[in-house]
Protein backbone atom coordinates (compact mmCIF):
# COMPACT_ATOMS: atom_id res chain seq x y z
CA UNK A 1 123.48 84.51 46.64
CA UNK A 2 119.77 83.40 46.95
CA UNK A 3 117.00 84.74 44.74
CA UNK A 4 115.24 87.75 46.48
CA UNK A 5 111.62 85.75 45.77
CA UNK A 6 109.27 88.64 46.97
CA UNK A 7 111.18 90.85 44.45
CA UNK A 8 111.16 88.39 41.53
CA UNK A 9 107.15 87.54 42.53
CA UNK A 10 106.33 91.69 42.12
CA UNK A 11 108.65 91.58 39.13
CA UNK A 12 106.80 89.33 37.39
CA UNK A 13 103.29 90.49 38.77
CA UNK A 14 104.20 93.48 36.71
CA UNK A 15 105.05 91.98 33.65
CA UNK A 16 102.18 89.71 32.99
CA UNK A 17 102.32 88.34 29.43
CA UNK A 18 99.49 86.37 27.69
CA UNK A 19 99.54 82.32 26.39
CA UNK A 20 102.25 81.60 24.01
CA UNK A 21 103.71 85.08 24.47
CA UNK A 22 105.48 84.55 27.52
CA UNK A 23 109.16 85.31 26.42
CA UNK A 24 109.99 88.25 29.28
CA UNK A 25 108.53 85.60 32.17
CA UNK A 26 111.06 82.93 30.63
CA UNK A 27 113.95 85.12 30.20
CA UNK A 28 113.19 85.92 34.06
CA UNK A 29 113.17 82.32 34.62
CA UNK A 30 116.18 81.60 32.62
CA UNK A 31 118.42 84.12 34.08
CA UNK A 32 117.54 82.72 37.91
CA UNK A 33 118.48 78.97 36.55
CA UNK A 34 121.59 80.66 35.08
CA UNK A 35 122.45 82.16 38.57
CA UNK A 36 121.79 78.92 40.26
CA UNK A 37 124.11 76.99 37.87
CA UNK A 38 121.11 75.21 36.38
CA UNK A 39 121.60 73.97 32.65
CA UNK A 40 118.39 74.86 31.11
CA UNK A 41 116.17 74.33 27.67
CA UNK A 42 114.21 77.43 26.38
CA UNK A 43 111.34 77.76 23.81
CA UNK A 44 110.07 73.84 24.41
CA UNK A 45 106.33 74.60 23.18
CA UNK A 46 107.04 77.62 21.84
CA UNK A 47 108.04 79.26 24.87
CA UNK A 48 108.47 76.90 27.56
CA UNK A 49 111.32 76.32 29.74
CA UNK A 50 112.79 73.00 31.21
CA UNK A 51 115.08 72.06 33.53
CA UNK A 52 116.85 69.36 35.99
CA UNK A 53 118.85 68.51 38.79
CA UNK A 54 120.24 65.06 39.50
CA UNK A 55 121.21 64.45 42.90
CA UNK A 56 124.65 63.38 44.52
CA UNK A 57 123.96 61.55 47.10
CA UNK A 58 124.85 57.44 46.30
CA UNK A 59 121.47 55.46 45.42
CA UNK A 60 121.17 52.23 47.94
CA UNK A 61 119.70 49.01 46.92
CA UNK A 62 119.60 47.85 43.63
CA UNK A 63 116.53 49.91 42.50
CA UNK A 64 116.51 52.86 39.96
CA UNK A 65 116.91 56.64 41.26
CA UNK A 66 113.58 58.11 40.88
CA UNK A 67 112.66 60.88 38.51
CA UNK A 68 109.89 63.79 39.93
CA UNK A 69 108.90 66.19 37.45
CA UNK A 70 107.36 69.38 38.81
CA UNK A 71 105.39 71.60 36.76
CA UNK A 72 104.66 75.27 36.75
CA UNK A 73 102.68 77.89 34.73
CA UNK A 74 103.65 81.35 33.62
CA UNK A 75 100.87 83.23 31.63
CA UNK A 76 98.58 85.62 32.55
CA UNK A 77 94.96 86.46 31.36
CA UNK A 78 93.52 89.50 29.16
CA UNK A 79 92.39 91.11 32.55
CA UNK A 80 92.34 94.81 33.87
CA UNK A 81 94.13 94.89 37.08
CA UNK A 82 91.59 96.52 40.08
CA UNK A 83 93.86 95.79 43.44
CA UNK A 84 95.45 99.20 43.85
CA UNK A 85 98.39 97.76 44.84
CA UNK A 86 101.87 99.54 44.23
CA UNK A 87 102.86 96.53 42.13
CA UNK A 88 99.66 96.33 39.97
CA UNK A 89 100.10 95.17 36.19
CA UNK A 90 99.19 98.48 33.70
CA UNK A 91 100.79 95.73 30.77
CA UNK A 92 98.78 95.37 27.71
CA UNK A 93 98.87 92.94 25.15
CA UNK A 94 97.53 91.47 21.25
CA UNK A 95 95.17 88.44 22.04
CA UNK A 96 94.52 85.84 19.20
CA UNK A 97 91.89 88.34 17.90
CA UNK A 98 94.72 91.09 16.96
CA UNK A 99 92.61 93.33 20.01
CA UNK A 100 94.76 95.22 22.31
CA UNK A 101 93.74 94.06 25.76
CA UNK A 102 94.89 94.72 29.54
CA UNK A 103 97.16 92.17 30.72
CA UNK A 104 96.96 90.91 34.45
CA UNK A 105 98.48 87.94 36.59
CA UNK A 106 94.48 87.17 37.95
CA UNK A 107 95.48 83.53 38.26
CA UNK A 108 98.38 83.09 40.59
CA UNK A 109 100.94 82.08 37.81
CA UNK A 110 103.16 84.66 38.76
CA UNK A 111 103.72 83.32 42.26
CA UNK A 112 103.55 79.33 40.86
CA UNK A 113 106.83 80.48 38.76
CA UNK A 114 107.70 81.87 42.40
CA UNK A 115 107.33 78.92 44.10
CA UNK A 116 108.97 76.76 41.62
CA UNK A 117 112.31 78.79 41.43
CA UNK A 118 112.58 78.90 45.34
CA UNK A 119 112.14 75.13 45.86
CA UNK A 120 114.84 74.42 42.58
CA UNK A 121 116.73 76.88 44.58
CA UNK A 122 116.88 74.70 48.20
CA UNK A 123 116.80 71.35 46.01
CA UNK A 124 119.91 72.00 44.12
CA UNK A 125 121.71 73.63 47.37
CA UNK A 126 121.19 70.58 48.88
CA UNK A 127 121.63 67.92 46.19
CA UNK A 128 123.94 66.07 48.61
CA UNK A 129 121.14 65.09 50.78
CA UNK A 130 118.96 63.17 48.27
CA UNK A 131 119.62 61.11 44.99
CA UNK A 132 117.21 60.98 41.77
CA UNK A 133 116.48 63.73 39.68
CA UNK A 134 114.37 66.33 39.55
CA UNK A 135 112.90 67.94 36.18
CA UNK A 136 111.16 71.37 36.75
CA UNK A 137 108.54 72.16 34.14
CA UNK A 138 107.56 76.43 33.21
CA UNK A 139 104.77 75.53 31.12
CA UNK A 140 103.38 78.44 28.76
CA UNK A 141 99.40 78.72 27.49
CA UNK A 142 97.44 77.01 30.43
CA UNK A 143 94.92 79.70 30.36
CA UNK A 144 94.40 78.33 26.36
CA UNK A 145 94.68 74.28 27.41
CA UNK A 146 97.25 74.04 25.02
CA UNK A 147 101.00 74.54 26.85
CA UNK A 148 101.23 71.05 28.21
CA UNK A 149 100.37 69.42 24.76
CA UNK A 150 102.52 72.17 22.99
CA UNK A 151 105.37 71.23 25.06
CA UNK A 152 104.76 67.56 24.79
CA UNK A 153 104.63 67.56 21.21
CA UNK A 154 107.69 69.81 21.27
CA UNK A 155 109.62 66.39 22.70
CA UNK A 156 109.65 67.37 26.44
CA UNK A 157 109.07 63.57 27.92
CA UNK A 158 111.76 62.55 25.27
CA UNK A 159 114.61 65.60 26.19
CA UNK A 160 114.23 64.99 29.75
CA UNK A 161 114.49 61.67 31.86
CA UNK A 162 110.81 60.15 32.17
CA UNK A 163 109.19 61.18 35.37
CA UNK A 164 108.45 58.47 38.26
CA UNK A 165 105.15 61.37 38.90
CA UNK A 166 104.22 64.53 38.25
CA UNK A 167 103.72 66.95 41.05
CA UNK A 168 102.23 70.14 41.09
CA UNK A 169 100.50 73.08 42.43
CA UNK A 170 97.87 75.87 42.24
CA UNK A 171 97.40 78.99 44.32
CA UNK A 172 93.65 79.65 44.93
CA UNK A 173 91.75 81.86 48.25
CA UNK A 174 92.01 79.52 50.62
CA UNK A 175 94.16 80.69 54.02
CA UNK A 176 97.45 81.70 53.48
CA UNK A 177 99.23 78.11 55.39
CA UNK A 178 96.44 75.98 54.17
CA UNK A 179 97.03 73.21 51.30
CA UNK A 180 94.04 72.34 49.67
CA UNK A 181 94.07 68.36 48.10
CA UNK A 182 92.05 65.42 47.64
CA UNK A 183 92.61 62.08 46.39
CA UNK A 184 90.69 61.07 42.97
CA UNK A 185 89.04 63.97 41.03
CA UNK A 186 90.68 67.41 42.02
CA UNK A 187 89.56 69.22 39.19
CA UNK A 188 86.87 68.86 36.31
CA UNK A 189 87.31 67.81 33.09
CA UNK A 190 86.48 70.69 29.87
CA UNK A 191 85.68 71.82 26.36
CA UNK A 192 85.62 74.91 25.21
CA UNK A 193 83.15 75.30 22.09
CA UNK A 194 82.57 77.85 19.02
CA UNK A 195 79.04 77.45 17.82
CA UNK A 196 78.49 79.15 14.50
CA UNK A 197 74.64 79.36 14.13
CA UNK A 198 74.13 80.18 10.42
CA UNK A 199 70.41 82.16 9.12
CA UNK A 200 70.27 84.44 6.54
CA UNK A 201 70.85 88.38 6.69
CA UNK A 202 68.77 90.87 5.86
CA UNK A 203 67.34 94.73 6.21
CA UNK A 204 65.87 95.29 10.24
CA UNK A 205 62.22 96.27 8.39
CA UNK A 206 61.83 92.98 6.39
CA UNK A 207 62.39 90.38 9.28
CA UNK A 208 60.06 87.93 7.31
CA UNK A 209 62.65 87.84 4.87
CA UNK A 210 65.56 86.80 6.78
CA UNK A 211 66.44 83.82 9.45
CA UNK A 212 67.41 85.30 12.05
CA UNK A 213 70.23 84.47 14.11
CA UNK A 214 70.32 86.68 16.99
CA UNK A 215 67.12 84.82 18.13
CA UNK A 216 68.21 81.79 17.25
CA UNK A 217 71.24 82.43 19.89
CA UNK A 218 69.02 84.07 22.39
CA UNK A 219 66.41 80.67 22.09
CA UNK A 220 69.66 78.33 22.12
CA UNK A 221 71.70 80.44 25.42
CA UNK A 222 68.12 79.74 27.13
CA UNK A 223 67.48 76.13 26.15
CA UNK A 224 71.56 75.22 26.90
CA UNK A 225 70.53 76.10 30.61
CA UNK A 226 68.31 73.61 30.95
CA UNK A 227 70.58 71.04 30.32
CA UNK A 228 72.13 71.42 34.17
CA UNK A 229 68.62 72.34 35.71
CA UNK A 230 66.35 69.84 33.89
CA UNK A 231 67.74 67.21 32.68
CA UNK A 232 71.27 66.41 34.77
CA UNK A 233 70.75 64.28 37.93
CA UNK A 234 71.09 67.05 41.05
CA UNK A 235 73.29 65.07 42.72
CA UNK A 236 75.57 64.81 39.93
CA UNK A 237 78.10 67.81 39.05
CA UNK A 238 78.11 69.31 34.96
CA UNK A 239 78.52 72.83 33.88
CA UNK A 240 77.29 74.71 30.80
CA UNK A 241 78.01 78.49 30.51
CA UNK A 242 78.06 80.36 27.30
CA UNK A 243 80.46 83.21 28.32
CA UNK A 244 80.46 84.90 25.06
CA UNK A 245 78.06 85.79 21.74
CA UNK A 246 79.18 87.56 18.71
CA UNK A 247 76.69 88.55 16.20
CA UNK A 248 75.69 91.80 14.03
CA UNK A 249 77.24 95.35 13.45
CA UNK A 250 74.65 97.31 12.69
CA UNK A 251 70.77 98.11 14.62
CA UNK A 252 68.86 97.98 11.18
CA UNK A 253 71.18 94.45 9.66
CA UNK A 254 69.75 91.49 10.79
CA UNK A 255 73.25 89.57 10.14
CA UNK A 256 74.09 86.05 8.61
CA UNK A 257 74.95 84.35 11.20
CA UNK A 258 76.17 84.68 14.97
CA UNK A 259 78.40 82.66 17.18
CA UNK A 260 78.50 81.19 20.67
CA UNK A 261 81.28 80.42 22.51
CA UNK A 262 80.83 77.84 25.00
CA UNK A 263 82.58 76.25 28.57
CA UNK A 264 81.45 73.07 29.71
CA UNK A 265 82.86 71.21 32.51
CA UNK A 266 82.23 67.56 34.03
CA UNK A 267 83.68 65.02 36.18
CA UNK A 268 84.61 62.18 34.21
CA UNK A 269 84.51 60.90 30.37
CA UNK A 270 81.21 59.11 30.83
CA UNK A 271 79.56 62.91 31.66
CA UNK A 272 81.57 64.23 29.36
CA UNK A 273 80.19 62.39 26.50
CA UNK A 274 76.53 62.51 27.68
CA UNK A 275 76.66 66.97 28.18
CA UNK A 276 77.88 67.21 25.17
CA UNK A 277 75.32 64.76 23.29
CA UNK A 278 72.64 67.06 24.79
CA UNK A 279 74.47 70.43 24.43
CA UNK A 280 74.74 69.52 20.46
CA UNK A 281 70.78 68.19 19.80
CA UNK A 282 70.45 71.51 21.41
CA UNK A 283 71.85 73.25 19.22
CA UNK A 284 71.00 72.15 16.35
CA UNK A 285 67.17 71.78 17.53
CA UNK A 286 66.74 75.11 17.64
CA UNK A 287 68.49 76.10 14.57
CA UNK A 288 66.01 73.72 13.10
CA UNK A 289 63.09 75.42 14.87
CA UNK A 290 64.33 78.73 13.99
CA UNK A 291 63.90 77.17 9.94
CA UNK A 292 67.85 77.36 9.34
CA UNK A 293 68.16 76.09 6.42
CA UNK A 294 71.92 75.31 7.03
CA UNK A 295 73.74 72.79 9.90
CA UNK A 296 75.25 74.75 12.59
CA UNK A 297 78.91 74.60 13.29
CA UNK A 298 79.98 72.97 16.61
CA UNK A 299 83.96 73.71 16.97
CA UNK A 300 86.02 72.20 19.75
CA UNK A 301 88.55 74.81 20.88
CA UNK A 302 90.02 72.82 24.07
CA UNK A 303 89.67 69.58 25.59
CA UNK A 304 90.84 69.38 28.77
CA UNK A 305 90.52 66.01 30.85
CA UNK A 306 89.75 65.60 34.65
CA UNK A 307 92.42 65.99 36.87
CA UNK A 308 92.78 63.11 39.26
CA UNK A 309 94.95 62.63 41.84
CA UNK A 310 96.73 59.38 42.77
CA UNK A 311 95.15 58.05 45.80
CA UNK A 312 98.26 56.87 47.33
CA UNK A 313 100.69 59.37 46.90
CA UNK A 314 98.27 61.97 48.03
CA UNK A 315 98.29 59.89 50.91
CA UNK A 316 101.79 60.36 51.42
CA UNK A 317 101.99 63.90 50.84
CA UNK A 318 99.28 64.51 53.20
CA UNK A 319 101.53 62.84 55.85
CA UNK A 320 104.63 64.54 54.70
CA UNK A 321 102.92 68.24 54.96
CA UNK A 322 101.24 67.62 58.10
CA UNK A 323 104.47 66.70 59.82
CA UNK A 324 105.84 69.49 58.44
CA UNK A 325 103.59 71.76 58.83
CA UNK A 326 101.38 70.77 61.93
CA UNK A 327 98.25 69.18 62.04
CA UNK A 328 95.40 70.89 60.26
CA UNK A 329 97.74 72.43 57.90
CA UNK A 330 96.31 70.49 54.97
CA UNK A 331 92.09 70.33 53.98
CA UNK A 332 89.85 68.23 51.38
CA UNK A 333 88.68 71.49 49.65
CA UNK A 334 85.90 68.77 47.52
CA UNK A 335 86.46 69.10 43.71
CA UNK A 336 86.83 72.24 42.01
CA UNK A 337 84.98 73.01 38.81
CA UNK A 338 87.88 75.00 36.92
CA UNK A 339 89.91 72.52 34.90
CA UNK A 340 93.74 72.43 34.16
CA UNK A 341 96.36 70.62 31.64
CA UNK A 342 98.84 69.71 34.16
CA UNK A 343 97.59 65.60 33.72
CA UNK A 344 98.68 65.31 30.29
CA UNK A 345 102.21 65.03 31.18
CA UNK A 346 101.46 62.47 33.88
CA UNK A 347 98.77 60.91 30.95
CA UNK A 348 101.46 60.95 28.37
CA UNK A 349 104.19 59.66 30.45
CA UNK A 350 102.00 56.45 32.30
CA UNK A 351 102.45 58.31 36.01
CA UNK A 352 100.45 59.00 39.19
CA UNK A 353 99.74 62.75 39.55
CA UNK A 354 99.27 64.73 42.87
CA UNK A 355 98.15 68.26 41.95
CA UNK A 356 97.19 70.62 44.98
CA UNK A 357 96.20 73.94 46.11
CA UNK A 358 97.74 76.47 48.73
CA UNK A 359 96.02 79.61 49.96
CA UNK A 360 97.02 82.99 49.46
CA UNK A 361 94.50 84.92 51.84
CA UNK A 362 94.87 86.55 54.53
CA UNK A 363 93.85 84.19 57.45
CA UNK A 364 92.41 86.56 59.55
CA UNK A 365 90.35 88.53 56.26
CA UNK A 366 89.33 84.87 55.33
CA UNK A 367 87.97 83.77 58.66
CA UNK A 368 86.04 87.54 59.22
CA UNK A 369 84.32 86.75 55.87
CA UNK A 370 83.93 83.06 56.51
CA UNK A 371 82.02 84.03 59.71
CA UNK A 372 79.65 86.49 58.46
CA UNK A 373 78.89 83.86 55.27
CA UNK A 374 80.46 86.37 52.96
CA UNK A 375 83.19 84.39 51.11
CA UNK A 376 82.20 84.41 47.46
CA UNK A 377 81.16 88.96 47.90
CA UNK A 378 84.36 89.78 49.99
CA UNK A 379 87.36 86.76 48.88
CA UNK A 380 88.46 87.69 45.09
CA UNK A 381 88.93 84.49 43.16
CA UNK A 382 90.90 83.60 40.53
CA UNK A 383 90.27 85.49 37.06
CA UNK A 384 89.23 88.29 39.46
CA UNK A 385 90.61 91.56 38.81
CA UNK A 386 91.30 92.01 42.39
CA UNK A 387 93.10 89.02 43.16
CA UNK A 388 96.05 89.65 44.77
CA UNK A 389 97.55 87.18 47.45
CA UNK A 390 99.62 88.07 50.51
CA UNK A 391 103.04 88.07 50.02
CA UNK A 392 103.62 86.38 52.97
CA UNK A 393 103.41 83.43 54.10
CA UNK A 394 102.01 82.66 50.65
CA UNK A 395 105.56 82.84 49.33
CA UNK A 396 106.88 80.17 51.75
CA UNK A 397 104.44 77.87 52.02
CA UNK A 398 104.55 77.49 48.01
CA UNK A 399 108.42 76.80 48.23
CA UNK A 400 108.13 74.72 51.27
CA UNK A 401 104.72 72.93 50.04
CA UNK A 402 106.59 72.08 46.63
CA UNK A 403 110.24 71.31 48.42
CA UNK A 404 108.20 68.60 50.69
CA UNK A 405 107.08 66.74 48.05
CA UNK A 406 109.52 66.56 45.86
CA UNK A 407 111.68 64.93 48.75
CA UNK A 408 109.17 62.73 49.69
CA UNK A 409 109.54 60.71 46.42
CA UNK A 410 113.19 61.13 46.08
CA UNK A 411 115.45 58.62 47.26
């Protein structure tokens, strides 16, 4: 009996769970590997879920039987669901703060795990047809940039047979049909920071008194954004956004201290190194012009590295789709800022990596907006609360997108 995917996609839609909590979404998982008389491993990296299939058919030559790992994602994000859809996610959850927070698949993980199952699902029907083994990946905690080293570190490339290359995908608003890949950098590298700016509290009247800290945020949120505008080459791409500031209770306490939290995304380890020279003198420049008489704090939450693709075997998968799926089924969507922890495994293991995108728009919705220049008001992107792909064809080109590849490196 095959797996009713638009069912198990709304399923899981409306049972988002957050990174590192993921244990409904890999019970889910585990059940449909059950059903498909997949041997499986549960709670790699916590909660993370692995399995393979080896194929039958008789290896020729004298070369080894290749190993593809595919990877896939499963949490969701501390979002409040906006599509109106009959399916929407009301799930809440406890983030790492103990705060009760909506819960909502804004990312696309839902239909990644989707996509995953319903390729395992033709693979291992059809294990007669190929030889080499496949190794399929649920990953917990992308959102944090910590489920691929969790799992790692958890023995993954060790429990499994080493993969030949990683493969992997991402759904983002492009056209429903469309794959979206590019040879070389597909994806920035990224830090998250904590900066703990530390003055000296104090009653609202007697300002003199105190250090404050609020200002020295607002003066160091100000100066960060010239980093980008001022002093990075134009032509070159670096990010610096401080998406969050914590500081103070009361309107008459001028408090002790207050606290940044910073994204900053680049293209290789050479920017990398220079943003965040100039994002810490920064920082502590204007704790020292603010007459701090203590060293801020400059904490590294994540560290993400670039994602690059393999130049050849994106070759080869660009072939492989477009005779598949027609000419002009695949696009060079140029690098995308958001970053991703899918590399490590390919890092870790010594592997190429191809990691691509596939669209989950409505064609005709995407080329109305496209035409009237209205992409980024009227196309929801990910971490939107009203993304929401199609169901259809978004479902089949992610099984047939991921189902392509893996046979084009199997034997």
């Amino acid at each position: 009996m095959s797996i009713d995917l638009e069912a198990l996609y709304i399923d899981l839609h409306r049972h988002p769970e957050l990174s590192f909590q993921e244990t409904r979404t890999a019970g889910v998982i585990a059940r449909e590997l059950a059903g498909l008389g997949l041997d499986y491993v549960e709670g790699v990296g916590k909660t993370g879920i692995a399995t393979s299939i080896t194929g039958a058919k008789a290896t020729s030559g004298t070369g080894a039987a290749p190993v593809i790992w595919l990877r896939a994602d499963m949490d969701a994000l501390p979002v409040e669901e906006q599509t109106g859809l009959p399916y929407a996610s009301t799930a809440r959850g406890i983030d790492t703060a103990g705060t009760d927070v909506p819960v909502m698949h804004a990312c696309g993980h839902d239909m990644h795990v989707t996509a995953m199952l319903g390729a395992l699902e033709r693979l291992a029907a059809t294990r007669d047809e190929w030889s080499g083994t496949v190794v399929a990946v649920f990953q917990p905690a992308e959102e944090y940039g910590a489920g691929a080293q969790a799992m790692i570190a958890d023995g993954v490339l060790d429990r499994f047979p080493k993969p030949d290359i990683v493969l992997g995908q991402h759904l983002t608003p492009l056209p429903a049909g469309t794959i979206g890949v590019r040879p070389g950098t597909q994806m920035a590298a990224s830090d998250g920071l904590t900066v703990r700016l530390l003055g000296r509290g104090g009653h609202g009247s007697r300002p003199h008194a105190t250090i404050d800290p609020v200002v020295m945020a607002a003066a160091t949120v100000m100066r960060l954004q010239t980093i980008v505008s001022r002093e990075i080459d134009p032509r070159e791409m670096a990010v610096v956004t401080v998406g969050a500031i914590h500081a103070g209770l009361k309107n008459n306490i001028i408090p002790a201290e207050a606290t940044l939290e910073l994204s900053l995304r680049y293209p290789d380890d050479d920017a990398r190194a220079d943003v965040m020279a100039r994002v810490e003198r920064v920082v502590r420049a204007e704790a020292q012009a603010s007459g701090a008489t203590e060293e801020p704090v400059i904490s590294t939450l994540h560290s993400l590295p670039p994602t690059i693709n393999d130049g050849d075997a994106t070759a080869r998968l660009v072939t492989a789709w477009e005779r598949a799926f027609g000419e002009g089924s695949v696009v060079d969507p140029g690098m995308f800022t958001g970053s991703e922890d899918v590399s490590w495994f390919a890092r870790e293991a010594g592997v190429p990596l191809v990691y691509w995108f596939w669209g989950g728009v409505d064609p005709e919705r995407f080329a109305d907006a496209y035409a009237r220049g209205a992409i980024n008001e009227e196309i929801p992107t990910n971490h939107s609360p009203f993304f929401a792909p199609v169901l259809h064809p978004t479902i089949e080109r992610g099984v047939d997108a991921l189902e392509v590849a893996a046979r084009e490196f199997l034997a």
